[in-house]
C-alpha atoms as a PDB file:
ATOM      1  CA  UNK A   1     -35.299  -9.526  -7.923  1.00  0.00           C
ATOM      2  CA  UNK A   2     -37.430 -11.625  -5.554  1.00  0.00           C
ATOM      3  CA  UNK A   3     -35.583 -12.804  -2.377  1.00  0.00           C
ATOM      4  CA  UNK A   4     -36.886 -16.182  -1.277  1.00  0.00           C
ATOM      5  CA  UNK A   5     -36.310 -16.546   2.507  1.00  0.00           C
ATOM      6  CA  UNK A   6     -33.868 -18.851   3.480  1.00  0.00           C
ATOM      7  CA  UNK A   7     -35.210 -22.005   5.106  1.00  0.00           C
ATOM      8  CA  UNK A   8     -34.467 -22.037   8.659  1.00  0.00           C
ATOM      9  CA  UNK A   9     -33.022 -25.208   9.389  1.00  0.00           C
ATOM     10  CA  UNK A  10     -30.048 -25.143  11.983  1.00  0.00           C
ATOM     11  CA  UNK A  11     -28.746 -28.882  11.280  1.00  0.00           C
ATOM     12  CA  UNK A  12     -29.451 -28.978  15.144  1.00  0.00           C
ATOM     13  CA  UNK A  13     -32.059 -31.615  16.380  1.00  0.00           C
ATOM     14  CA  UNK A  14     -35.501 -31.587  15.424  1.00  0.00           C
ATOM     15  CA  UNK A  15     -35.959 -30.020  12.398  1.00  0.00           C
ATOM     16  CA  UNK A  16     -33.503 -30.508  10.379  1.00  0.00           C
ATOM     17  CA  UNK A  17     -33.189 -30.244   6.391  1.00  0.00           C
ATOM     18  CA  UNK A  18     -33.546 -33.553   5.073  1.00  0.00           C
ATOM     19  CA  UNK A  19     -30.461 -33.011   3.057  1.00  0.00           C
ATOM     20  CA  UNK A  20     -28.595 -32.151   5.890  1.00  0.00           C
ATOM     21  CA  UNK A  21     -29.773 -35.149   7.634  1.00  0.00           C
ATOM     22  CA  UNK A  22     -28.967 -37.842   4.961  1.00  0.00           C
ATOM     23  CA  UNK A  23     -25.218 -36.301   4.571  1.00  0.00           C
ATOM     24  CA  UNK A  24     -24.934 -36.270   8.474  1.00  0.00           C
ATOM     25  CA  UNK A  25     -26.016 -40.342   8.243  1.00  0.00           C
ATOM     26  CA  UNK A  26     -23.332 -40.517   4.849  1.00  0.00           C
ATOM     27  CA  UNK A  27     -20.524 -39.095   7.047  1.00  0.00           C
ATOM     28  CA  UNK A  28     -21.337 -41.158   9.924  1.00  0.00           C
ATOM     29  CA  UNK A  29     -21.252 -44.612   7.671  1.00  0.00           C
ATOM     30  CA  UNK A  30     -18.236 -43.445   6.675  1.00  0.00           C
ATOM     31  CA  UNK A  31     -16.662 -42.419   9.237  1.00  0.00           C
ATOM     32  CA  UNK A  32     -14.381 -39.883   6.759  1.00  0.00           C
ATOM     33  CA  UNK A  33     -16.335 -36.620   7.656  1.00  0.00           C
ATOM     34  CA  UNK A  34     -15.090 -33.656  10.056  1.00  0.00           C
ATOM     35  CA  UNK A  35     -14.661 -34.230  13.296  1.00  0.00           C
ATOM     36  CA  UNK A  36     -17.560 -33.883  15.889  1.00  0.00           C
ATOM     37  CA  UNK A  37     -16.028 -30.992  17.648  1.00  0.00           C
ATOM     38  CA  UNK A  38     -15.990 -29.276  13.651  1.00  0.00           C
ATOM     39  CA  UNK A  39     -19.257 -30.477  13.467  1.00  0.00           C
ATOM     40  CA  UNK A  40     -20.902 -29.036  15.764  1.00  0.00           C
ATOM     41  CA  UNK A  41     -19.079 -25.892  15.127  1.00  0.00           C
ATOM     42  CA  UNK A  42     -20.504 -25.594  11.809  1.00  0.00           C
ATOM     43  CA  UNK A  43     -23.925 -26.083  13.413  1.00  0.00           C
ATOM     44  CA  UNK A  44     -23.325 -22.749  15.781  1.00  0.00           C
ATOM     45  CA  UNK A  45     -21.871 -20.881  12.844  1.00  0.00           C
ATOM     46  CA  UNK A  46     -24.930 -21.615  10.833  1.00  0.00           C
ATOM     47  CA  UNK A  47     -27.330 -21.230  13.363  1.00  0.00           C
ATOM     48  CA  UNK A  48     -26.026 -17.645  13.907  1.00  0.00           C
ATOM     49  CA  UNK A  49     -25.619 -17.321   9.883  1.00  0.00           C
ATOM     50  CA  UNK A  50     -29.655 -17.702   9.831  1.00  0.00           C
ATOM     51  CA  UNK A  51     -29.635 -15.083  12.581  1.00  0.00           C
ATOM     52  CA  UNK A  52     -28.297 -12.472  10.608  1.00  0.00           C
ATOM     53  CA  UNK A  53     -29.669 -13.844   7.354  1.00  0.00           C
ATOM     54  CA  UNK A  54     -33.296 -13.063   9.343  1.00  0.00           C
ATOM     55  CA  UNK A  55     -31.948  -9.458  10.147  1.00  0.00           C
ATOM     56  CA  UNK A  56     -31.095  -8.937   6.575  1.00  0.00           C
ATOM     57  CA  UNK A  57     -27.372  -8.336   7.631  1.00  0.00           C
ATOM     58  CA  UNK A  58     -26.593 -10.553   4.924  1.00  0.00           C
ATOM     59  CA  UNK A  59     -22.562  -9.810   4.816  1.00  0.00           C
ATOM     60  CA  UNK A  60     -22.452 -11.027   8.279  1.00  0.00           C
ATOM     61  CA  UNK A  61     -24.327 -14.142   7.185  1.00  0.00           C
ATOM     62  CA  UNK A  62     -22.446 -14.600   4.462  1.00  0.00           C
ATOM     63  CA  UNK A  63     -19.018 -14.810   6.855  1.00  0.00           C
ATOM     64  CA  UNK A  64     -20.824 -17.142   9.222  1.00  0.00           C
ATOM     65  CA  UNK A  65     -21.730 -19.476   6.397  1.00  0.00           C
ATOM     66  CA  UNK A  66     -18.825 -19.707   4.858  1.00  0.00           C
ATOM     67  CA  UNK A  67     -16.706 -20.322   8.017  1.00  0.00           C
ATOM     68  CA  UNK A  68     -19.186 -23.382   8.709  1.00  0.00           C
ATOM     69  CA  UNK A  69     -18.837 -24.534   5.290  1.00  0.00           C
ATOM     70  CA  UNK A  70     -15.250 -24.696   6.026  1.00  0.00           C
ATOM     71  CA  UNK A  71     -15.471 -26.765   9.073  1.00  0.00           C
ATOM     72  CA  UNK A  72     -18.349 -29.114   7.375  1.00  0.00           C
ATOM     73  CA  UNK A  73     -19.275 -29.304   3.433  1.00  0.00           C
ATOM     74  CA  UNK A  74     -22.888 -29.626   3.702  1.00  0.00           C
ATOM     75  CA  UNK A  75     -24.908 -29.085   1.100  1.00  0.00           C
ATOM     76  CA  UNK A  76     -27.109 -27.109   2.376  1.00  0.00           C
ATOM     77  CA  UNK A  77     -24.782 -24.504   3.700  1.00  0.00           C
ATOM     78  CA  UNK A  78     -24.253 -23.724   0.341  1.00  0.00           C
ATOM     79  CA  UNK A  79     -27.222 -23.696  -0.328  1.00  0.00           C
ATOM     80  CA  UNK A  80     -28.020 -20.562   2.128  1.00  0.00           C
ATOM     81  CA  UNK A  81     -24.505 -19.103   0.758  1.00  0.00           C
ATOM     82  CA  UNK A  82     -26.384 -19.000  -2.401  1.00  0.00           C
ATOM     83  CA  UNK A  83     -29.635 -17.224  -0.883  1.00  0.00           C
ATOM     84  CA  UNK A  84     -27.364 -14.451   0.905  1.00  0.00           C
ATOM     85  CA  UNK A  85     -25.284 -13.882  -1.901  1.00  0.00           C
ATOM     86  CA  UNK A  86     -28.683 -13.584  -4.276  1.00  0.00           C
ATOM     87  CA  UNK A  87     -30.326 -11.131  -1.585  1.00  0.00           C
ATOM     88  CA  UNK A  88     -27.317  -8.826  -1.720  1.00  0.00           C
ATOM     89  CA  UNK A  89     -27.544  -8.728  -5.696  1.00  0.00           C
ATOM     90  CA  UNK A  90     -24.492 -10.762  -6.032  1.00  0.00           C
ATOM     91  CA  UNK A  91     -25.843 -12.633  -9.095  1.00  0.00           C
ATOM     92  CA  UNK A  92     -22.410 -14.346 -10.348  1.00  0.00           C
ATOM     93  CA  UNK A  93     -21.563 -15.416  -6.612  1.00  0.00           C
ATOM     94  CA  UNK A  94     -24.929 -16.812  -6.296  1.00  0.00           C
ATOM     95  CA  UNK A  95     -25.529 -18.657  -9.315  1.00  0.00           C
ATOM     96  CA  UNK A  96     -21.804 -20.169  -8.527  1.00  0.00           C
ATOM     97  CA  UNK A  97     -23.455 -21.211  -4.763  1.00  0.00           C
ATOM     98  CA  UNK A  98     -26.281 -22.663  -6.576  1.00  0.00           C
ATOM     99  CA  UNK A  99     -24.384 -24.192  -8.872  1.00  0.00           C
ATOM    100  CA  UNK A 100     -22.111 -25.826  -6.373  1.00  0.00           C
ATOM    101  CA  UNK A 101     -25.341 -27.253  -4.117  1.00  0.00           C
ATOM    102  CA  UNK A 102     -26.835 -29.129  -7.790  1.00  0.00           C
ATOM    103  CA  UNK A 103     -23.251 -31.028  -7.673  1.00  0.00           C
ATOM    104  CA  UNK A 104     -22.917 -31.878  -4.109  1.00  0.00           C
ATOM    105  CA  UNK A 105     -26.807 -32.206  -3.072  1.00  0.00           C
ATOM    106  CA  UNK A 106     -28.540 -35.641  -3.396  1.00  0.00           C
ATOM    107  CA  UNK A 107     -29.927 -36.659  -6.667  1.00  0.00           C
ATOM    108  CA  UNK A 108     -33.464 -37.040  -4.735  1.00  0.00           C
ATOM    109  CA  UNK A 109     -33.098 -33.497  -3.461  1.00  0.00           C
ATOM    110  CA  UNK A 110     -36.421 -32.166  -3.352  1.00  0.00           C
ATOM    111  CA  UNK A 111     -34.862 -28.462  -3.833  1.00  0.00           C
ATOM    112  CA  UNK A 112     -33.165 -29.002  -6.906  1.00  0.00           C
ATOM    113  CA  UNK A 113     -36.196 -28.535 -10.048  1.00  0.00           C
ATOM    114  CA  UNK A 114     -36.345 -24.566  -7.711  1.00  0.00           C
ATOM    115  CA  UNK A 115     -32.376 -24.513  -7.576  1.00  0.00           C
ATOM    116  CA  UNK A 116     -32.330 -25.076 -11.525  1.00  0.00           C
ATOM    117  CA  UNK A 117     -35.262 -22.916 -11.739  1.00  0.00           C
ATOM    118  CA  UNK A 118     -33.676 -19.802  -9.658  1.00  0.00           C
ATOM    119  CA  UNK A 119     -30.507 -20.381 -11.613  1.00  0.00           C
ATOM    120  CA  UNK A 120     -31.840 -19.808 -15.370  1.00  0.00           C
ATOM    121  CA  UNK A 121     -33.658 -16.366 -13.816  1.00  0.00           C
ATOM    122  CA  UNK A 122     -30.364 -14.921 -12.367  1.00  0.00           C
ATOM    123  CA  UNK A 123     -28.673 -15.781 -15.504  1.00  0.00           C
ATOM    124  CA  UNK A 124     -31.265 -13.800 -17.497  1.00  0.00           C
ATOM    125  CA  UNK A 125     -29.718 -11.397 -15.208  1.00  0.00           C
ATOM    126  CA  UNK A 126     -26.063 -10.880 -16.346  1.00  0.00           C
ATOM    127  CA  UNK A 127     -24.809  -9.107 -19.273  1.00  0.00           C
ATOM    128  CA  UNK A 128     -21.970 -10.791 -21.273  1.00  0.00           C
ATOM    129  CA  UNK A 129     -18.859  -7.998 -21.881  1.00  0.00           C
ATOM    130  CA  UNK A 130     -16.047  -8.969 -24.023  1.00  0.00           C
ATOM    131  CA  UNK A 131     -12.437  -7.414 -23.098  1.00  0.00           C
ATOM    132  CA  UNK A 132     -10.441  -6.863 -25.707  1.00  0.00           C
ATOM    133  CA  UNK A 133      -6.962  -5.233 -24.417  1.00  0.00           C
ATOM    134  CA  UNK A 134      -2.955  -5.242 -25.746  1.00  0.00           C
ATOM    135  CA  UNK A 135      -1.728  -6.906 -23.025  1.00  0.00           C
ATOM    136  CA  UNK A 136      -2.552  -9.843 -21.037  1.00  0.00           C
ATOM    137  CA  UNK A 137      -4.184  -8.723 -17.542  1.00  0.00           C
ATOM    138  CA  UNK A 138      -6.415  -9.560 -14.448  1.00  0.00           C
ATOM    139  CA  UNK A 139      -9.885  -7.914 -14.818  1.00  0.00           C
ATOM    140  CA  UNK A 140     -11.142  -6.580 -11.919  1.00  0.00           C
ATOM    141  CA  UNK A 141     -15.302  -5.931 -11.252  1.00  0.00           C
ATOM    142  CA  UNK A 142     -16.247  -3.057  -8.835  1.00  0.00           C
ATOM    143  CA  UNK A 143     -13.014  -4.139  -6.886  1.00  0.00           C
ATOM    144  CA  UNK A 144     -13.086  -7.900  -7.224  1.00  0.00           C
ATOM    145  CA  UNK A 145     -11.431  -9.591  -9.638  1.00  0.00           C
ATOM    146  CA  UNK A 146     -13.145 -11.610 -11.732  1.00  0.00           C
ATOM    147  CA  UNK A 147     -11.326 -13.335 -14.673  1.00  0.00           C
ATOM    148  CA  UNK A 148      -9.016 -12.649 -17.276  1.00  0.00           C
ATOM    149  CA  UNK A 149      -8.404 -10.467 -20.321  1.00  0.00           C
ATOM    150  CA  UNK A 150      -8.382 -10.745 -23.055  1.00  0.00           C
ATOM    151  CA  UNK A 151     -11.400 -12.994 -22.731  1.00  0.00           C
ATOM    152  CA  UNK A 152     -15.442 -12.365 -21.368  1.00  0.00           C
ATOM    153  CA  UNK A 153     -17.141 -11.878 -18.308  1.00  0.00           C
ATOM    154  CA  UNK A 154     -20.337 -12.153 -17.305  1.00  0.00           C
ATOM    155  CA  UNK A 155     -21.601  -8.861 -15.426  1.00  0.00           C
ATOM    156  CA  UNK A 156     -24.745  -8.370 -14.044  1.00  0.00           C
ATOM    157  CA  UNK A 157     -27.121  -5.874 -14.613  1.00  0.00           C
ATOM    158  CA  UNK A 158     -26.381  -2.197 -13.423  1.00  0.00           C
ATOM    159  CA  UNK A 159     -23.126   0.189 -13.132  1.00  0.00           C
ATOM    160  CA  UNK A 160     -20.052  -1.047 -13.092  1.00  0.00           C
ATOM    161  CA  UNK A 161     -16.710   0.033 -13.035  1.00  0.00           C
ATOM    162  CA  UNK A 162     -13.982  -2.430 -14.906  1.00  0.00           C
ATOM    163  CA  UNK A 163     -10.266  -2.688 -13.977  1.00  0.00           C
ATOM    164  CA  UNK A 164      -7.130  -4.167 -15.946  1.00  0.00           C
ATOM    165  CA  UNK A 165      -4.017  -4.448 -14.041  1.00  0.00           C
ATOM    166  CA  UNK A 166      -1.214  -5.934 -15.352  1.00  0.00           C
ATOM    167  CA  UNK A 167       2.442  -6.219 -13.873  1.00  0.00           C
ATOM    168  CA  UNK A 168       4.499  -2.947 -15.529  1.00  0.00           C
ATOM    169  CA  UNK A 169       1.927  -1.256 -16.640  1.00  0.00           C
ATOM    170  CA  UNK A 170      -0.740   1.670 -15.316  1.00  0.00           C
ATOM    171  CA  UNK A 171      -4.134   0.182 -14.296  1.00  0.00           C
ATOM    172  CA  UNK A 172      -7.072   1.115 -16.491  1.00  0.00           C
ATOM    173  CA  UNK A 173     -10.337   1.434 -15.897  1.00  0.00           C
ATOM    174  CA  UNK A 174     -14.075   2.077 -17.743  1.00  0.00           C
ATOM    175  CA  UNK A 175     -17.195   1.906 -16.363  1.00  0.00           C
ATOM    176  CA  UNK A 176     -19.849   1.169 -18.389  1.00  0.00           C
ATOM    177  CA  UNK A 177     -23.480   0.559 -17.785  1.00  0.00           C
ATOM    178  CA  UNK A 178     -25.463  -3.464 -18.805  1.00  0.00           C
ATOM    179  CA  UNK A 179     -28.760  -4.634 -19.021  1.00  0.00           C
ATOM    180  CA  UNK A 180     -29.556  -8.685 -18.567  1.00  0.00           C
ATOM    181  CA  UNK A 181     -28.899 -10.790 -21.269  1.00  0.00           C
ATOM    182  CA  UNK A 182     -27.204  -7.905 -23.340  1.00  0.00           C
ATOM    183  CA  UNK A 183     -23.752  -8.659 -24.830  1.00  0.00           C
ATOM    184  CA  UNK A 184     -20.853  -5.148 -24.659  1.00  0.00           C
ATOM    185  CA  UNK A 185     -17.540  -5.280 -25.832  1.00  0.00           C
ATOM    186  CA  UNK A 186     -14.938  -2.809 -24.396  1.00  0.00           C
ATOM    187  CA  UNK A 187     -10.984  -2.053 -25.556  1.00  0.00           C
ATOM    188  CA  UNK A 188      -8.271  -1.335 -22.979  1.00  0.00           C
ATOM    189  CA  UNK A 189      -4.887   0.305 -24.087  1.00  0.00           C
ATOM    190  CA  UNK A 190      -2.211   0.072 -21.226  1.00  0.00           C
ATOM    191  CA  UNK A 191       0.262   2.274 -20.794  1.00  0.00           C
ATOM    192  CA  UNK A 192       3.460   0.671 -19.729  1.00  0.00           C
ATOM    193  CA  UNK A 193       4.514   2.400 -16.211  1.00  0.00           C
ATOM    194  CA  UNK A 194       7.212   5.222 -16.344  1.00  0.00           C
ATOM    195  CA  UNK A 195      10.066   4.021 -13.785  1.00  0.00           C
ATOM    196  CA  UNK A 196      11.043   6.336 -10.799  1.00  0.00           C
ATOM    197  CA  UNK A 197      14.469   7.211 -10.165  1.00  0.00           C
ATOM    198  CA  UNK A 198      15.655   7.527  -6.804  1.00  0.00           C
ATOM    199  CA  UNK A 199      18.683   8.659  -6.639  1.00  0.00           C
ATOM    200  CA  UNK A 200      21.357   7.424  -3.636  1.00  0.00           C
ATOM    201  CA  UNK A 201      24.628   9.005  -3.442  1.00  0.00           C
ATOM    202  CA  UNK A 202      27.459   7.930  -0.771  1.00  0.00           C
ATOM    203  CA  UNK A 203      28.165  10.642   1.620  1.00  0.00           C
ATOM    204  CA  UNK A 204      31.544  12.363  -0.092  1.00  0.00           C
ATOM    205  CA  UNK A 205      34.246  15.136   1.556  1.00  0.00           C
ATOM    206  CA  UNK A 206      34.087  19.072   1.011  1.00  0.00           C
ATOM    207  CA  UNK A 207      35.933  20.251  -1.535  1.00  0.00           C
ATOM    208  CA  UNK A 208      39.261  21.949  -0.920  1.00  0.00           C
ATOM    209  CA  UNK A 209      38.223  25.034  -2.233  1.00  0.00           C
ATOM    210  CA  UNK A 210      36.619  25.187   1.027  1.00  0.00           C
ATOM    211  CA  UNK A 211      39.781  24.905   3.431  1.00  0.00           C
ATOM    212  CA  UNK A 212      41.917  27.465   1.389  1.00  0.00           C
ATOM    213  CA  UNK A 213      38.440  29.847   1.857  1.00  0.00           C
ATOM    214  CA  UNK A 214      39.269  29.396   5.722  1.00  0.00           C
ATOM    215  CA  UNK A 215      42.954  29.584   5.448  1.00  0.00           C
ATOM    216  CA  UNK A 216      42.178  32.921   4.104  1.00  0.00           C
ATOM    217  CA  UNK A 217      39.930  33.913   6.157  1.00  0.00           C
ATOM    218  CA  UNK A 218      42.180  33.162   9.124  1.00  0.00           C
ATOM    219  CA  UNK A 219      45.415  34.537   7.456  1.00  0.00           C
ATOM    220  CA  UNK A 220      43.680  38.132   7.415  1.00  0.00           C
ATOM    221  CA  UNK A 221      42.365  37.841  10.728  1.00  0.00           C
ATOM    222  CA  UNK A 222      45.570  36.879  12.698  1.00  0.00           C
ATOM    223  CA  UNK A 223      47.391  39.532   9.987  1.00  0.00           C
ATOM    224  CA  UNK A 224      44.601  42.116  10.875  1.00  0.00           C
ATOM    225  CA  UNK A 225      45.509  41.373  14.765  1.00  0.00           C
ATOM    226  CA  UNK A 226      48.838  41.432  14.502  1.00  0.00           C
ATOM    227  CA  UNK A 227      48.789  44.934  12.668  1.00  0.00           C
ATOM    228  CA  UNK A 228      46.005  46.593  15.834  1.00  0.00           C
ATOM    229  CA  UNK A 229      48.593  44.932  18.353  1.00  0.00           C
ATOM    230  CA  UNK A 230      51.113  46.771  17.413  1.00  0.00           C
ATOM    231  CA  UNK A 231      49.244  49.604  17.206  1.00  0.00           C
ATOM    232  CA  UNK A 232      47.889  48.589  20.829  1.00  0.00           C
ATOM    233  CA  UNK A 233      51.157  48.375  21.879  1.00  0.00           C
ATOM    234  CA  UNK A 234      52.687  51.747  20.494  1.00  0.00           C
ATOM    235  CA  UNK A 235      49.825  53.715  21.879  1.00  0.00           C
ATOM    236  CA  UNK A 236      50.555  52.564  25.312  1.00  0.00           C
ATOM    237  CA  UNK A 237      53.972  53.138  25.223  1.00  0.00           C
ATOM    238  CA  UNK A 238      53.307  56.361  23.931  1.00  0.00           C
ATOM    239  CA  UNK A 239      50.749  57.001  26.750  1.00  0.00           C
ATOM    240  CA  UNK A 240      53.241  55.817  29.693  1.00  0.00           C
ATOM    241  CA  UNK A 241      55.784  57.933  28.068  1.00  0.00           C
ATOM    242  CA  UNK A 242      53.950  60.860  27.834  1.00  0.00           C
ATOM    243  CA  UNK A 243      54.060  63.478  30.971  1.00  0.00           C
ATOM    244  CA  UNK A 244      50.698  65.322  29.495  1.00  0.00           C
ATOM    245  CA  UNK A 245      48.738  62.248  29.128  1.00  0.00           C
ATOM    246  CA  UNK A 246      44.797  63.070  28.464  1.00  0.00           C
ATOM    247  CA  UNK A 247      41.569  60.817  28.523  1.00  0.00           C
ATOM    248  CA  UNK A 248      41.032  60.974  25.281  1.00  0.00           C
ATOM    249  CA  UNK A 249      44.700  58.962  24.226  1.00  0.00           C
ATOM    250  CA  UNK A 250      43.567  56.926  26.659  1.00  0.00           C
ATOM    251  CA  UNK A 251      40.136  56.335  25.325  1.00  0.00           C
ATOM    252  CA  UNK A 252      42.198  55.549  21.966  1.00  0.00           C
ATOM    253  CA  UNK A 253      44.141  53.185  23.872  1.00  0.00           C
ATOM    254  CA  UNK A 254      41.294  50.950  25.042  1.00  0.00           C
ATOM    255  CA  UNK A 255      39.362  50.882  21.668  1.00  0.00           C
ATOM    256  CA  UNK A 256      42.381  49.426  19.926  1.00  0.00           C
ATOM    257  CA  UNK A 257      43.446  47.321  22.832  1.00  0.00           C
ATOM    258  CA  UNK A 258      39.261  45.929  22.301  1.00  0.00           C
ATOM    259  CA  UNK A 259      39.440  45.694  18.536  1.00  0.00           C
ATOM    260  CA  UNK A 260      42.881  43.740  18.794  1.00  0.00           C
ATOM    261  CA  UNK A 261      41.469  41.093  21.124  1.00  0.00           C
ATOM    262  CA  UNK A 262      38.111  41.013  18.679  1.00  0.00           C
ATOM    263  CA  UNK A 263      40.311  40.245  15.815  1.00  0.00           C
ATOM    264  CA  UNK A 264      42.614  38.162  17.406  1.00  0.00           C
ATOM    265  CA  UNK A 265      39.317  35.922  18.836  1.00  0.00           C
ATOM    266  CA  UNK A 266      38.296  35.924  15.424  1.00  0.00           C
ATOM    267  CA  UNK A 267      40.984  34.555  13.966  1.00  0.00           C
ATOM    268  CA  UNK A 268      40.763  32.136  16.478  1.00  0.00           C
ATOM    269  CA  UNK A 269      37.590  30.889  15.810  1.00  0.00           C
ATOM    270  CA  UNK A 270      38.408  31.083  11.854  1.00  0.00           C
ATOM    271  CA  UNK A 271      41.402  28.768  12.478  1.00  0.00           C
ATOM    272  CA  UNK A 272      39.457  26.202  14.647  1.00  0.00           C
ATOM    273  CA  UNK A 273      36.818  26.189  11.655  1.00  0.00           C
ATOM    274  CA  UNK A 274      39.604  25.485   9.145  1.00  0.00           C
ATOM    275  CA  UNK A 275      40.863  22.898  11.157  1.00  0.00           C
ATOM    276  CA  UNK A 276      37.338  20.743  11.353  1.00  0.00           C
ATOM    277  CA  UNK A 277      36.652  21.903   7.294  1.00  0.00           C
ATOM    278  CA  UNK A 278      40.550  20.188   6.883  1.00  0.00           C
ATOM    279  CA  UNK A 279      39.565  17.444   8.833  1.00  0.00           C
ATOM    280  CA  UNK A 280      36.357  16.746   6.507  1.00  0.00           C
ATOM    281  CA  UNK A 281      37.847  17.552   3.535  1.00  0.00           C
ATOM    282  CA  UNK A 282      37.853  15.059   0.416  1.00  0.00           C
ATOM    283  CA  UNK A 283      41.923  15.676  -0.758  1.00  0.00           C
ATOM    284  CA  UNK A 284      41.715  12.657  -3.569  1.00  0.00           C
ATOM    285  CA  UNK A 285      39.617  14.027  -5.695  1.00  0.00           C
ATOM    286  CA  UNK A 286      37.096  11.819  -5.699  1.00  0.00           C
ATOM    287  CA  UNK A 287      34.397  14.177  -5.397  1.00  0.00           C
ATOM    288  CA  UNK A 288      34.521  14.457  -9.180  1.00  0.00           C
ATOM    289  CA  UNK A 289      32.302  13.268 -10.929  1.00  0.00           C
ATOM    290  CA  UNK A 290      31.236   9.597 -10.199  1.00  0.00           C
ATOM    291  CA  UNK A 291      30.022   6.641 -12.716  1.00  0.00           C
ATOM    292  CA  UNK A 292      26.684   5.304 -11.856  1.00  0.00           C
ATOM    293  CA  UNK A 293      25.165   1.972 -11.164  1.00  0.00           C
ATOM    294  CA  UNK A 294      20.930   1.160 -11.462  1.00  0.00           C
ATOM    295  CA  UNK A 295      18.939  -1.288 -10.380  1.00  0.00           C
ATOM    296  CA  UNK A 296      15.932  -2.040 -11.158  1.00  0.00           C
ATOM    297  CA  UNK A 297      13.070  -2.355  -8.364  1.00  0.00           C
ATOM    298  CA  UNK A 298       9.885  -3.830  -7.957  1.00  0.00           C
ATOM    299  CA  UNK A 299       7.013  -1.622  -8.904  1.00  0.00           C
ATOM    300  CA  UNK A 300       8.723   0.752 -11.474  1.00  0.00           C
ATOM    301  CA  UNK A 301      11.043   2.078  -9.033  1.00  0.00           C
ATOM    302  CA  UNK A 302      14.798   2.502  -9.716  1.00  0.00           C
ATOM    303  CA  UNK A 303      17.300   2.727  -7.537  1.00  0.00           C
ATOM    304  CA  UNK A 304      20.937   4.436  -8.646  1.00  0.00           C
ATOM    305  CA  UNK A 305      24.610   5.171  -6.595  1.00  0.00           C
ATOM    306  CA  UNK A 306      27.185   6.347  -7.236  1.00  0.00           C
ATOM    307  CA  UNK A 307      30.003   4.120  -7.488  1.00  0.00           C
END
């Protein structure tokens, strides 16, 4: 594609596009145009639009451009809208720049016969693709979305990778290859979305089965205790009572005197457990089984508790 250069006219003094000059004198007479201070805004923006236009950063151009066409629809903005978007390949955006200068632009304008020209060669440019899908959705091109489908687009020439998306259902996507002025027709099937369950449940007591574990637990250890105590305690009587009294009885009185206290701390420690597990414990039963409420949530999600 040729790439004319953009005309560097900066609205600013001497200079000047014509155009840009008789809508300046228009908005003047009547006194219904932006304000100066927008004005001459627009004129920096543009000025540094042609900057980056000369630099071929044409992206930044393009932002610079459009911000000044914001503050000030001038013609000829659009006009160099039209030349970025064309030297970046964008042939839809351009033609739609072009397009949008013919209807805004003097009917003298000594640009439009090349405008009209430059606009039948880009359209020799774009392929015609017909979407046929089940489903109404948004088409998207290389990212961008660019109409609806069912329905035609106009794509231009090269590889490009079409999206449907459509609320409930799984994007889907071809990419398919066009020459200019060639016409393509593509089918999309989509797949409704599967919904994801998240499940919530409300915090809920131990079971019982749990305490009576500890009660048990601590029932053998104090009984277990009780039973070496004794022993503890016959042993030493037997020791003080005993005129012959050797190391090893008491040796025998010291282990069991050790593995009474052991058992007794245990039991300890199990009853202070079964005390918290009693504490936490659910004792109404409702840690059967619970009915269930959904709700359905944006995106395919759903969200369930129990009730």
């Amino acid at each position: 594609m040729r790439v004319r250069c953009v005309v560097v006219a900066l609205l600013i003094g001497r200079g000047t596009f014509a155009a840009a000059q008789q809508a300046e004198e228009r908005t003047d007479a009547r006194g219904t145009g932006a304000q100066q201070a927008e004005v001459e805004e627009a004129r920096r923006r543009y000025a540094q639009g042609v900057a980056f236009f000369r630099a071929d950063r044409y992206e930044e151009a393009i932002a610079e451009f459009t911000e000044a066409y914001r503050l000030w629809q001038n013609p000829t903005i659009l006009y160099s809208l039209a030349q970025s978007n064309e030297a970046l390949l964008r042939v839809s955006r351009a033609i739609e720049h072009y397009r949008r200068y013919l209807e805004t632009a003097p009917a003298d304008d000594p640009r439009r016969e090349e405008v009209e020209s430059t606009i039948a060669g880009l359209d020799r440019l774009l392929a015609t693709v017909t979407i046929a899908t089940n489903v109404r959705a948004t088409v998207h091109l290389d990212g961008e979305e660019a109409g609806e489908a069912p329905g035609t687009i106009r794509v231009p020439t090269g590889r490009h990778e079409i999206e449907l998306r459509a609320d409930g259902y799984e994007p889907a996507r071809q990419t398919v290859t066009v020459a200019g002025r060639s016409i393509r027709s593509l089918t999309f099937a989509l797949r409704r979305r599967t919904p994801t369950r998240v499940i919530v449940r409300e915090p809920r007591g131990l079971s019982p089965t749990w305490f009576w574990i500890g009660s048990g637990f601590t029932a053998a250890a104090a009984v277990a205790g009780g039973v070496l105590g004794a022993l503890t305690l016959s042993a030493a009587s037997d020791y003080d009572g005993n005129r012959f009294r050797t190391k090893a009885e008491r040796d025998r009185g010291e282990r069991l005197a050790l593995l009474t206290d052991v058992t007794l701390g245990s039991a300890l420690l199990f009853a202070a457990t079964t005390f918290v597990i009693f504490v936490n414990t659910d004792w109404s039963g409702a840690a059967q089984r619970r009915s269930s409420t959904a709700l359905a949530a944006p995106g395919g999600m759903t969200l369930a508790w129990s009730m």
